[in-house]
C-alpha atoms as a PDB file:
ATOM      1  CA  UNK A   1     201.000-175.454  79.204  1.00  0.00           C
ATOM      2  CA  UNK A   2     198.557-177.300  77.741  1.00  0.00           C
ATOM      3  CA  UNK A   3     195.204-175.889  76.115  1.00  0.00           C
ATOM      4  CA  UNK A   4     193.162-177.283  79.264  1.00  0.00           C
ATOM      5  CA  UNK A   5     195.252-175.480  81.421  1.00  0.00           C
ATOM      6  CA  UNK A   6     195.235-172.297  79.361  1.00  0.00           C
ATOM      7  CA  UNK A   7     191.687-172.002  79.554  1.00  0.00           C
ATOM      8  CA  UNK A   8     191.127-172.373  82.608  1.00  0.00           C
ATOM      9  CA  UNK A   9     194.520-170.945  84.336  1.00  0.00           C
ATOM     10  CA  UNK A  10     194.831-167.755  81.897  1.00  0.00           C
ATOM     11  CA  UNK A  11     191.459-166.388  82.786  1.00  0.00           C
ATOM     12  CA  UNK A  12     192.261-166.376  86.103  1.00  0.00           C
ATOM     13  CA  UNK A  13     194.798-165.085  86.179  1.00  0.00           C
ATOM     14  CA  UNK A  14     193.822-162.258  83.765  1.00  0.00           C
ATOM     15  CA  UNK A  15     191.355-161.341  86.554  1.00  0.00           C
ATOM     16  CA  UNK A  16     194.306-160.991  89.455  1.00  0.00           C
ATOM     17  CA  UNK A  17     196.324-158.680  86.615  1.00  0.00           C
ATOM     18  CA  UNK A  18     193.006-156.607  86.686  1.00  0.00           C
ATOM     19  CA  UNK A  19     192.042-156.861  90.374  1.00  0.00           C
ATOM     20  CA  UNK A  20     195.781-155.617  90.808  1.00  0.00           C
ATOM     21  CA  UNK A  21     196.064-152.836  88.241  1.00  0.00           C
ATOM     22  CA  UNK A  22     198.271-153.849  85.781  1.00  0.00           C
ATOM     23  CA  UNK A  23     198.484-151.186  83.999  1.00  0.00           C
ATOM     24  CA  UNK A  24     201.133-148.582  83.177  1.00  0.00           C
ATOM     25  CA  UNK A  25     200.847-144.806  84.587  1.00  0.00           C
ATOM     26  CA  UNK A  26     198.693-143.864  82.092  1.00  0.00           C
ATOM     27  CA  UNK A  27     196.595-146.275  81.703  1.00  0.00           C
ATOM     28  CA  UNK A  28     197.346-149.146  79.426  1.00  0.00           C
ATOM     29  CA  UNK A  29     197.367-152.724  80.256  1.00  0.00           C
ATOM     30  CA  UNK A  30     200.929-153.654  80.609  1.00  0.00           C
ATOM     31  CA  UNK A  31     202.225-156.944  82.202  1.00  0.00           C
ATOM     32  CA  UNK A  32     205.458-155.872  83.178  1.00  0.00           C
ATOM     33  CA  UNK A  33     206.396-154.574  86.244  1.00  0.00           C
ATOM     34  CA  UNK A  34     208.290-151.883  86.416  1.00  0.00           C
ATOM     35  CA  UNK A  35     211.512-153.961  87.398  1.00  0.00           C
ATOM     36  CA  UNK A  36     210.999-156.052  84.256  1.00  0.00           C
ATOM     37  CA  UNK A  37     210.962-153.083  82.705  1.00  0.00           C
ATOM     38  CA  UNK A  38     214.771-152.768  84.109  1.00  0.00           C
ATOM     39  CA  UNK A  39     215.508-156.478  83.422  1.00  0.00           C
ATOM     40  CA  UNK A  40     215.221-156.109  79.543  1.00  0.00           C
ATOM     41  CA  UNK A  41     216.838-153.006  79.529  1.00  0.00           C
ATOM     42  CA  UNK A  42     219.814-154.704  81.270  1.00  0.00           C
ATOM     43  CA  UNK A  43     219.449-158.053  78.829  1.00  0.00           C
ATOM     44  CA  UNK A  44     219.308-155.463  76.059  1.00  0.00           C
ATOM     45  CA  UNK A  45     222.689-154.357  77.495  1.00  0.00           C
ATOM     46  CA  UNK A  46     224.189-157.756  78.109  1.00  0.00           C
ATOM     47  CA  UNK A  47     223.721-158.412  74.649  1.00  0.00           C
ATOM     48  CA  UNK A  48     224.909-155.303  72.885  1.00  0.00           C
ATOM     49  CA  UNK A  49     227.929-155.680  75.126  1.00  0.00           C
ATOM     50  CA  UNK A  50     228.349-159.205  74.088  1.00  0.00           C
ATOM     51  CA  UNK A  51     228.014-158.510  69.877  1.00  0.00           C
ATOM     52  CA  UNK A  52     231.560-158.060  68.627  1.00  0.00           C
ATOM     53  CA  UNK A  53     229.800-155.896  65.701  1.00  0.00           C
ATOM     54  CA  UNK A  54     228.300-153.377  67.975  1.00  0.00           C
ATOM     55  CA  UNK A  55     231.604-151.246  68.764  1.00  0.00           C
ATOM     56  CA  UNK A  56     230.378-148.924  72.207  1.00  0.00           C
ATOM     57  CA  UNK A  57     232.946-146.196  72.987  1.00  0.00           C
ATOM     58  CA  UNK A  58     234.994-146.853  75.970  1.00  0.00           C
ATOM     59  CA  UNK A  59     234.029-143.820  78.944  1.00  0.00           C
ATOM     60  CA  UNK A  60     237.221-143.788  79.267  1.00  0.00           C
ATOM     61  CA  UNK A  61     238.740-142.998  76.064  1.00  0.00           C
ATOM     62  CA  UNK A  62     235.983-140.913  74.949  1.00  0.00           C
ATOM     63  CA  UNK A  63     235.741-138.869  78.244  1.00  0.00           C
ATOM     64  CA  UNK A  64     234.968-135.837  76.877  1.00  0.00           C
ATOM     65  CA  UNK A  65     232.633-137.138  74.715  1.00  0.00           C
ATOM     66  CA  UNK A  66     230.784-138.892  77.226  1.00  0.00           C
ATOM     67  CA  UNK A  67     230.587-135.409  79.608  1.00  0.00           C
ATOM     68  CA  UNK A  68     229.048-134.213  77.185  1.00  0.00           C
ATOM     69  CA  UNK A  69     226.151-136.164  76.076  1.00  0.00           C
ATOM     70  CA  UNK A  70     225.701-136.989  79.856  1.00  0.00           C
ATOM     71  CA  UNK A  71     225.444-133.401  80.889  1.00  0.00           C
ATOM     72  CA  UNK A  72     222.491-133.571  78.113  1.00  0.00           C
ATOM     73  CA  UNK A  73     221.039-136.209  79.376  1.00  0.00           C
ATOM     74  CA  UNK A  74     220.941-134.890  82.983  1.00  0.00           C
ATOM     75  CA  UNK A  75     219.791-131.799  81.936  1.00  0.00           C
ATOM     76  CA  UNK A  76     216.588-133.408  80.165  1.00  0.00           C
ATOM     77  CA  UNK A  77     215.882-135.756  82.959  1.00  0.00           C
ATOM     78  CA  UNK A  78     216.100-132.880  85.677  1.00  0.00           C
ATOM     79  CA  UNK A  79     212.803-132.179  84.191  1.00  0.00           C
ATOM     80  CA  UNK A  80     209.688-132.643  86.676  1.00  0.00           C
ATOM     81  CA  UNK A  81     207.683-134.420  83.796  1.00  0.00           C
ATOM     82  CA  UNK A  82     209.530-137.891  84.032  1.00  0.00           C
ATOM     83  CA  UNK A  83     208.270-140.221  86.242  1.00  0.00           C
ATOM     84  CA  UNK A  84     210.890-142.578  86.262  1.00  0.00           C
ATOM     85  CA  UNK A  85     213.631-140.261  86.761  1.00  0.00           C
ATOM     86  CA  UNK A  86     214.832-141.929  90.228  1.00  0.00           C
ATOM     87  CA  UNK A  87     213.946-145.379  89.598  1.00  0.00           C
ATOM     88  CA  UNK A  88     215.581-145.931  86.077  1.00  0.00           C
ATOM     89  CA  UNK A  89     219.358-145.934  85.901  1.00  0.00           C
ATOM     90  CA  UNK A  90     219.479-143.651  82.620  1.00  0.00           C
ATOM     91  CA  UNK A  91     222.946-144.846  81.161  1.00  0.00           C
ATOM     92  CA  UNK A  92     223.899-143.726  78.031  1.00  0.00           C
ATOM     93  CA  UNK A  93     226.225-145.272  75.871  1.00  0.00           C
ATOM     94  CA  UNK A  94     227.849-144.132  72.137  1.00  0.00           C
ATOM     95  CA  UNK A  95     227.606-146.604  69.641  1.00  0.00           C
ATOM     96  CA  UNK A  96     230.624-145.881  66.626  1.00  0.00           C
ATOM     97  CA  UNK A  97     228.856-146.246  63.514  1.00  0.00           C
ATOM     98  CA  UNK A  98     228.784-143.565  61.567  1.00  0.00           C
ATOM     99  CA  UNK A  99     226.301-144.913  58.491  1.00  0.00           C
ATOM    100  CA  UNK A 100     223.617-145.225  61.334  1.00  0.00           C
ATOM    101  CA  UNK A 101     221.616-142.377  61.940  1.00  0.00           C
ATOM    102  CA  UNK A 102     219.420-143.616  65.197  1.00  0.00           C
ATOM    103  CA  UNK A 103     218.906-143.723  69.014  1.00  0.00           C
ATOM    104  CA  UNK A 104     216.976-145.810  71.334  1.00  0.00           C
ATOM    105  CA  UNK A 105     216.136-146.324  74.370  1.00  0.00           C
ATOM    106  CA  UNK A 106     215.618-149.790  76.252  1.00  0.00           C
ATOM    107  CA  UNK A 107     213.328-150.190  78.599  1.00  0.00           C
ATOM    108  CA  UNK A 108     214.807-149.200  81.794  1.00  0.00           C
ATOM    109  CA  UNK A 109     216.384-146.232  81.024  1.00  0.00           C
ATOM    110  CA  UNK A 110     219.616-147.909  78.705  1.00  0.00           C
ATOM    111  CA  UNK A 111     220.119-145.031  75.981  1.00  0.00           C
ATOM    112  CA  UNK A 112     222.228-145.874  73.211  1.00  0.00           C
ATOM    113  CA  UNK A 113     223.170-143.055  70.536  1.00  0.00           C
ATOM    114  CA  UNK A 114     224.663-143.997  67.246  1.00  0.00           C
ATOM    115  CA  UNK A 115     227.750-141.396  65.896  1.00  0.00           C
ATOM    116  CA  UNK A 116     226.106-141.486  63.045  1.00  0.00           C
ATOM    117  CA  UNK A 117     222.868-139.587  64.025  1.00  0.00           C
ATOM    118  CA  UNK A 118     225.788-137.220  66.418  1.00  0.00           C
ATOM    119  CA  UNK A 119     227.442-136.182  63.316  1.00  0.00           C
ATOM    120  CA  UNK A 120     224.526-135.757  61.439  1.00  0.00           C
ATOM    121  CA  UNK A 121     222.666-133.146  63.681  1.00  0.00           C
ATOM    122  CA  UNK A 122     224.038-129.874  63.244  1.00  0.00           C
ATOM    123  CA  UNK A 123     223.280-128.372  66.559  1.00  0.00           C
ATOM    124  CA  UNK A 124     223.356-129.622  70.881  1.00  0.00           C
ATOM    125  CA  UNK A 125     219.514-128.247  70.940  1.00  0.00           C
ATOM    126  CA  UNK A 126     218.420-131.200  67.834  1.00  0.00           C
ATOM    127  CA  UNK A 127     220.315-133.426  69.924  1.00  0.00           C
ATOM    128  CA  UNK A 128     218.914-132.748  73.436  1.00  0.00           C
ATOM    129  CA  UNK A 129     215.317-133.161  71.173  1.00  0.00           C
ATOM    130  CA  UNK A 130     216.289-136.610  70.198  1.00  0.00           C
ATOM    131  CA  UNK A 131     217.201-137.447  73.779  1.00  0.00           C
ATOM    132  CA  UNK A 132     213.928-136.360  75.118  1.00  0.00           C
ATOM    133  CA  UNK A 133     212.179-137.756  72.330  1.00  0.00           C
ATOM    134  CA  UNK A 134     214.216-141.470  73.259  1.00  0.00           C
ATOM    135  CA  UNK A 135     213.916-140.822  76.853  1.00  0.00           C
ATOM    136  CA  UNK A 136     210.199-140.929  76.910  1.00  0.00           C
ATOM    137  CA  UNK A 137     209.770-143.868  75.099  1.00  0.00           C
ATOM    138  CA  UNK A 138     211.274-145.458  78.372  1.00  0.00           C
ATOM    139  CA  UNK A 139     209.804-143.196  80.574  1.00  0.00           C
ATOM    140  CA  UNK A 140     205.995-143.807  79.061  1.00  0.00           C
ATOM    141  CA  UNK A 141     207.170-147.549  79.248  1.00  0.00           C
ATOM    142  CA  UNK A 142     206.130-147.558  75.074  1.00  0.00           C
ATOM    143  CA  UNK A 143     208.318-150.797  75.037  1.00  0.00           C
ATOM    144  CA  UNK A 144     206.942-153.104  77.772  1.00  0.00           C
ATOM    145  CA  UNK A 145     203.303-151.784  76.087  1.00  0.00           C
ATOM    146  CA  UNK A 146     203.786-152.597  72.669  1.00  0.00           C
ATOM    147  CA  UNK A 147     205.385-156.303  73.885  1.00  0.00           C
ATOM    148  CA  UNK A 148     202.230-157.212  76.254  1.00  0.00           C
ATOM    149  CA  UNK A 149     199.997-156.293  73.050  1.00  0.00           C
ATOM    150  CA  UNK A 150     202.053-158.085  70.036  1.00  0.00           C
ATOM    151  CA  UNK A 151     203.041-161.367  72.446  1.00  0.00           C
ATOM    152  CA  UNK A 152     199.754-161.833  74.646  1.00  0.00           C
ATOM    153  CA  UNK A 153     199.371-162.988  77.821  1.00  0.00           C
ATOM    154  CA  UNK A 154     199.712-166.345  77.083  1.00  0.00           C
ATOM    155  CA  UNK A 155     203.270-165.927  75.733  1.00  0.00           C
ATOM    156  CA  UNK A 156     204.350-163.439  78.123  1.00  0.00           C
ATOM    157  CA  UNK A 157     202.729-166.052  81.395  1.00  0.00           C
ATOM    158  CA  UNK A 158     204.701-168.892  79.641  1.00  0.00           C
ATOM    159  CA  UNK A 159     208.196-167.010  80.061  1.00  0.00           C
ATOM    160  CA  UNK A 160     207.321-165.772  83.675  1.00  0.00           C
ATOM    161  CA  UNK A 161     206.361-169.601  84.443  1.00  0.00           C
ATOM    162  CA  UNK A 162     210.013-170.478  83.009  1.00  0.00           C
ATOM    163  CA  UNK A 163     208.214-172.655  80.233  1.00  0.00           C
ATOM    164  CA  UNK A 164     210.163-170.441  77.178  1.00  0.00           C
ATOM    165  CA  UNK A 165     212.987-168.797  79.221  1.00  0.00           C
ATOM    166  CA  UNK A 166     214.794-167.819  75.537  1.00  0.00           C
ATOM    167  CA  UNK A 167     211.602-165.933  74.858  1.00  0.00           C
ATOM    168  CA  UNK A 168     212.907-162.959  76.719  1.00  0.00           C
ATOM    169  CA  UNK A 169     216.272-162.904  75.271  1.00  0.00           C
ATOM    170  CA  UNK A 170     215.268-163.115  71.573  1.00  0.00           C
ATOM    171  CA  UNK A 171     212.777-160.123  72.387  1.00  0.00           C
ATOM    172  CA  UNK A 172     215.578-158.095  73.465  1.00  0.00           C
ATOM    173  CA  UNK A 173     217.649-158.367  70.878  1.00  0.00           C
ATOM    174  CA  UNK A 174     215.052-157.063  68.180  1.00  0.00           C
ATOM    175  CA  UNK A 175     214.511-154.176  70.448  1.00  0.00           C
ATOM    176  CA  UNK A 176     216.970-152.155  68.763  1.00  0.00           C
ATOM    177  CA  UNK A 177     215.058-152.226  65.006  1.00  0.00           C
ATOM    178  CA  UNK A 178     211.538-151.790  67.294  1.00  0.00           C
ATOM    179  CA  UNK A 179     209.261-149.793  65.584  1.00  0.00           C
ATOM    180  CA  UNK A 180     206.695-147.768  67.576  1.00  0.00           C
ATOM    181  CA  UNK A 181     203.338-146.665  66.565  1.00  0.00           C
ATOM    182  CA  UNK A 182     202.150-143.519  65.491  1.00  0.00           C
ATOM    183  CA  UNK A 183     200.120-142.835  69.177  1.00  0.00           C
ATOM    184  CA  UNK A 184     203.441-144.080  70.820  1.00  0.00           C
ATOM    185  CA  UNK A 185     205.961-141.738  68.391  1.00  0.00           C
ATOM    186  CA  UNK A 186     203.376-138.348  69.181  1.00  0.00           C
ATOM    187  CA  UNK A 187     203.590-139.055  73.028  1.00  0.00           C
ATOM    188  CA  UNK A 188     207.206-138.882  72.892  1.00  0.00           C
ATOM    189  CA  UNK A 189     207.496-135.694  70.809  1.00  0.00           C
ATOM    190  CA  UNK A 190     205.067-133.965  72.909  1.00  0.00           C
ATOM    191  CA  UNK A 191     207.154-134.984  75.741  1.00  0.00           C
ATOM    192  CA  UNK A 192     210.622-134.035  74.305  1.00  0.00           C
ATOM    193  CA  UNK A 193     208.860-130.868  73.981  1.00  0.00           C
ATOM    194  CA  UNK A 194     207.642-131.042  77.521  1.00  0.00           C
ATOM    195  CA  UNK A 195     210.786-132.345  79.025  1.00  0.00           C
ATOM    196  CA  UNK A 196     213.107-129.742  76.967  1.00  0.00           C
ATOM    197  CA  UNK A 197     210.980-126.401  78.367  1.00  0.00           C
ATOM    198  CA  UNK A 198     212.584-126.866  81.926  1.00  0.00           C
ATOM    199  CA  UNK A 199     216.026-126.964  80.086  1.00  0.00           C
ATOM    200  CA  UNK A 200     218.283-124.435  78.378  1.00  0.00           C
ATOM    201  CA  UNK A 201     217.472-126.071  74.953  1.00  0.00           C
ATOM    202  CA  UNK A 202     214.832-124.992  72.050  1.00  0.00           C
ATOM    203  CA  UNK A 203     211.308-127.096  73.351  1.00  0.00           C
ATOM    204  CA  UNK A 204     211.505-127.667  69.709  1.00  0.00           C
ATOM    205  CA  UNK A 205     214.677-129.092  69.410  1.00  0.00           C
ATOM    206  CA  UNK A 206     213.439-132.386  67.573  1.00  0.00           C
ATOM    207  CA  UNK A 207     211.837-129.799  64.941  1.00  0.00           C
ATOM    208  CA  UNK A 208     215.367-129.020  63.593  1.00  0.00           C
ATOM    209  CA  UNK A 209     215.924-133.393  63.776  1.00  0.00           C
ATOM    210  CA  UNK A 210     212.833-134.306  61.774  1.00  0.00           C
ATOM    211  CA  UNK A 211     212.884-130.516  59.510  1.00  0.00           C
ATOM    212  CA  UNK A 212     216.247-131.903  58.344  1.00  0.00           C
ATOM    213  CA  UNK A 213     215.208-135.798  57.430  1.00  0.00           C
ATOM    214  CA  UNK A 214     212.601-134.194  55.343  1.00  0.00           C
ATOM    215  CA  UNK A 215     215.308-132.241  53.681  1.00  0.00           C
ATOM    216  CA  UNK A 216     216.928-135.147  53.398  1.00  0.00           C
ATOM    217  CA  UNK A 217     214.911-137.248  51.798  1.00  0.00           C
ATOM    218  CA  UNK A 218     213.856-134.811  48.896  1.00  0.00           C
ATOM    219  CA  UNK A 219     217.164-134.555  48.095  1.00  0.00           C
ATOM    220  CA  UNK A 220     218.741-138.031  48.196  1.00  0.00           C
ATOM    221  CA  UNK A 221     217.712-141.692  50.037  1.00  0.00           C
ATOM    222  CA  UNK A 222     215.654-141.070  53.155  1.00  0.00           C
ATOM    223  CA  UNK A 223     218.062-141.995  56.283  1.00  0.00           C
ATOM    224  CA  UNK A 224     217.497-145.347  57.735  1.00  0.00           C
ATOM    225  CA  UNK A 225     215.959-143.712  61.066  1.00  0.00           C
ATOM    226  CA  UNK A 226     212.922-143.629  58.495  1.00  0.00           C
ATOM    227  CA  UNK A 227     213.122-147.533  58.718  1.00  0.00           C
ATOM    228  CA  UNK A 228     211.768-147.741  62.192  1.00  0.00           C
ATOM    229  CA  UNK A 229     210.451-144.555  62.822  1.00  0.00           C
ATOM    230  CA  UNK A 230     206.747-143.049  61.133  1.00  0.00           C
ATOM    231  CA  UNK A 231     207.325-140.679  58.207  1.00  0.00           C
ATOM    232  CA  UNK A 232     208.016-137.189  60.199  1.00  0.00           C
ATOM    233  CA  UNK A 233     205.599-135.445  57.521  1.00  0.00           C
ATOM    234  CA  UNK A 234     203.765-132.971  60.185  1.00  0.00           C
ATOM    235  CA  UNK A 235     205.283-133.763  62.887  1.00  0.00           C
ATOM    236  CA  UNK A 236     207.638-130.554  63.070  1.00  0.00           C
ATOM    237  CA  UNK A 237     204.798-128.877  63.007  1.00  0.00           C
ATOM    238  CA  UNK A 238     203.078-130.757  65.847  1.00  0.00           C
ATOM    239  CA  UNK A 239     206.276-130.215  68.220  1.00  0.00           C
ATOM    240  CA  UNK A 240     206.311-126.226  66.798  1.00  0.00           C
ATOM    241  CA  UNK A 241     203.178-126.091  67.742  1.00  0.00           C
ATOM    242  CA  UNK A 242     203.317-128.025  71.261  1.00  0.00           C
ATOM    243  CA  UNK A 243     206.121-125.794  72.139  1.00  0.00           C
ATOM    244  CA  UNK A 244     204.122-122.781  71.454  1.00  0.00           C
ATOM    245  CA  UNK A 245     201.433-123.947  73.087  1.00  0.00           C
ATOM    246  CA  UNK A 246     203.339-124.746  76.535  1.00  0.00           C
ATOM    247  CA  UNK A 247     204.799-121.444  76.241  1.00  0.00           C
ATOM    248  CA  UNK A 248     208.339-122.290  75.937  1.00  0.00           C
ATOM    249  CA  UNK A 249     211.806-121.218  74.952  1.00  0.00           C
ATOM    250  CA  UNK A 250     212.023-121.787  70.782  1.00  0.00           C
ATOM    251  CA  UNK A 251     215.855-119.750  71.013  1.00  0.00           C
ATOM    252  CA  UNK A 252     218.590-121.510  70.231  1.00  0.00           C
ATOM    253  CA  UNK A 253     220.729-121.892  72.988  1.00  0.00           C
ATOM    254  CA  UNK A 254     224.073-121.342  71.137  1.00  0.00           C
ATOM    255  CA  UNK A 255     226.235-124.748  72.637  1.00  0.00           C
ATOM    256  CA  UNK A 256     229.189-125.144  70.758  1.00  0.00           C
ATOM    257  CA  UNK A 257     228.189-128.752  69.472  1.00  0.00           C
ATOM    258  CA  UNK A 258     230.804-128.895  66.912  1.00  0.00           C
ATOM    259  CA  UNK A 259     233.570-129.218  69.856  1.00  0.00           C
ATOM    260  CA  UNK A 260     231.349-132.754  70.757  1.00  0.00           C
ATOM    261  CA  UNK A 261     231.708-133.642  67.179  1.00  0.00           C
ATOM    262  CA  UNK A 262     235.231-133.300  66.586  1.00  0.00           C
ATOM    263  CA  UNK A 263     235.562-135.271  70.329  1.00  0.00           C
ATOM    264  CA  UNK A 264     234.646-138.858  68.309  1.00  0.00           C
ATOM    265  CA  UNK A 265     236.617-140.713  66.678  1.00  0.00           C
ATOM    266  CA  UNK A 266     236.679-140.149  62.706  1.00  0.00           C
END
């Protein structure tokens, strides 16, 4: 595209993305629709499958692992505070690594837990926290957000126009290390808080997650989920607080996680 065209092409059609409201449910300019949004989470997919060092449990193997974390997952996204909850496919996968304490969530709905972060948790409530917290990432379409404001328009019209067709790809790929900001990480806490007060689980669940990174880090190296993740310095407060506030459950619930645990592979 040259600069001629930019100018006069991008304007325009600027003004059509306005004129149509492309914005995301709550109100941010987005460019994706939300089947793009389901495109990168499958290309995300696609290539995670395709990496020989990224080792995903087989379902079948690991059944009764898999039950598990998908019974967590369905209980979280029964709640009536996801928007998405029909149109996404919310798959979640296991990722064996056991020096990786993370979780993400692809655009889409494509979960991917690490059994590093699994082991690491001590009960199913921190968990189902961390699933909330990961689900609404994708279900606030945080992603999609943070890539029309880092790539502009321009970029983002070139791919759609076919003119950088790798563009897309090489975006997915460094979705995994994506780092959110600090607006985009206290939306998702508030809404693992949200999401986990129509469940069995402690609202607070991600409390007992961050409370224990803190630990963590006084005592030793911080754990790389620092590394793309804001320092969680108040934020077990925050989500104490939220869950207090929405008048919610902050009991555990008692799950025997450590049956899950002993489920993975060593």
């Amino acid at each position: 595209m040259t600069k001629f065209k930019s100018l006069f092409i991008l304007p325009f059609l600027f003004s059509i993305l306005l004129f149509l409201g492309a914005c995301d449910s709550d109100g941010n300019i987005n460019f994706f629709s939300i089947d793009e949004d389901l495109k990168i989470g499958q290309q995300v997919a696609a290539e995670l499958e395709a990496d020989s060092s990224v080792i995903i449990l087989d379902e079948q193997e690991y059944d009764t692992a898999y039950m598990f974390i998908q019974s967590i997952t369905e209980k979280v996204l029964a709640s009536n505070d996801i928007r998405y909850r029909t149109e996404f496919p919310w798959q979640v996968k296991i990722i064996q690594d056991d020096e990786t304490l993370n979780a993400f969530c692809a655009p889409g709905g494509y979960i991917y837990v690490y059994t590093g972060l699994i082991k690491y948790l001590d009960t199913e409530d921190q968990l189902a926290g961390v699933m909330g917290h990961e689900i609404a990432h994708a279900d606030k379409r945080h992603v999609t957000d943070n890539m029309t404001k880092a790539y502009g328009y321009e970029t983002l019209f070139s791919i759609f126009f076919g003119e950088d067709q790798g563009t897309i790809a090489g975006i997915a790929k460094n979705l995994v290390n994506l780092s959110y900001s600090r607006k985009s990480e206290t939306e998702a806490d508030e809404f693992s808080v949200k999401y986990l007060c129509d469940t069995e689980y402690q609202a607070n669940g991600a409390a007992g997650f961050f409370q224990k990174i803190i630990n963590e880090g006084q005592s030793s190296t911080p754990p790389e989920f620092l590394s793309t993740h804001p320092n969680p310095d108040n934020r077990v407060e925050a989500i104490n607080n939220n869950a207090r506030e929405e008048g919610c459950s902050i009991s555990p619930s008692g799950n025997n996680y450590a049956a899950f645990k002993a489920s993975l592979p060593n």
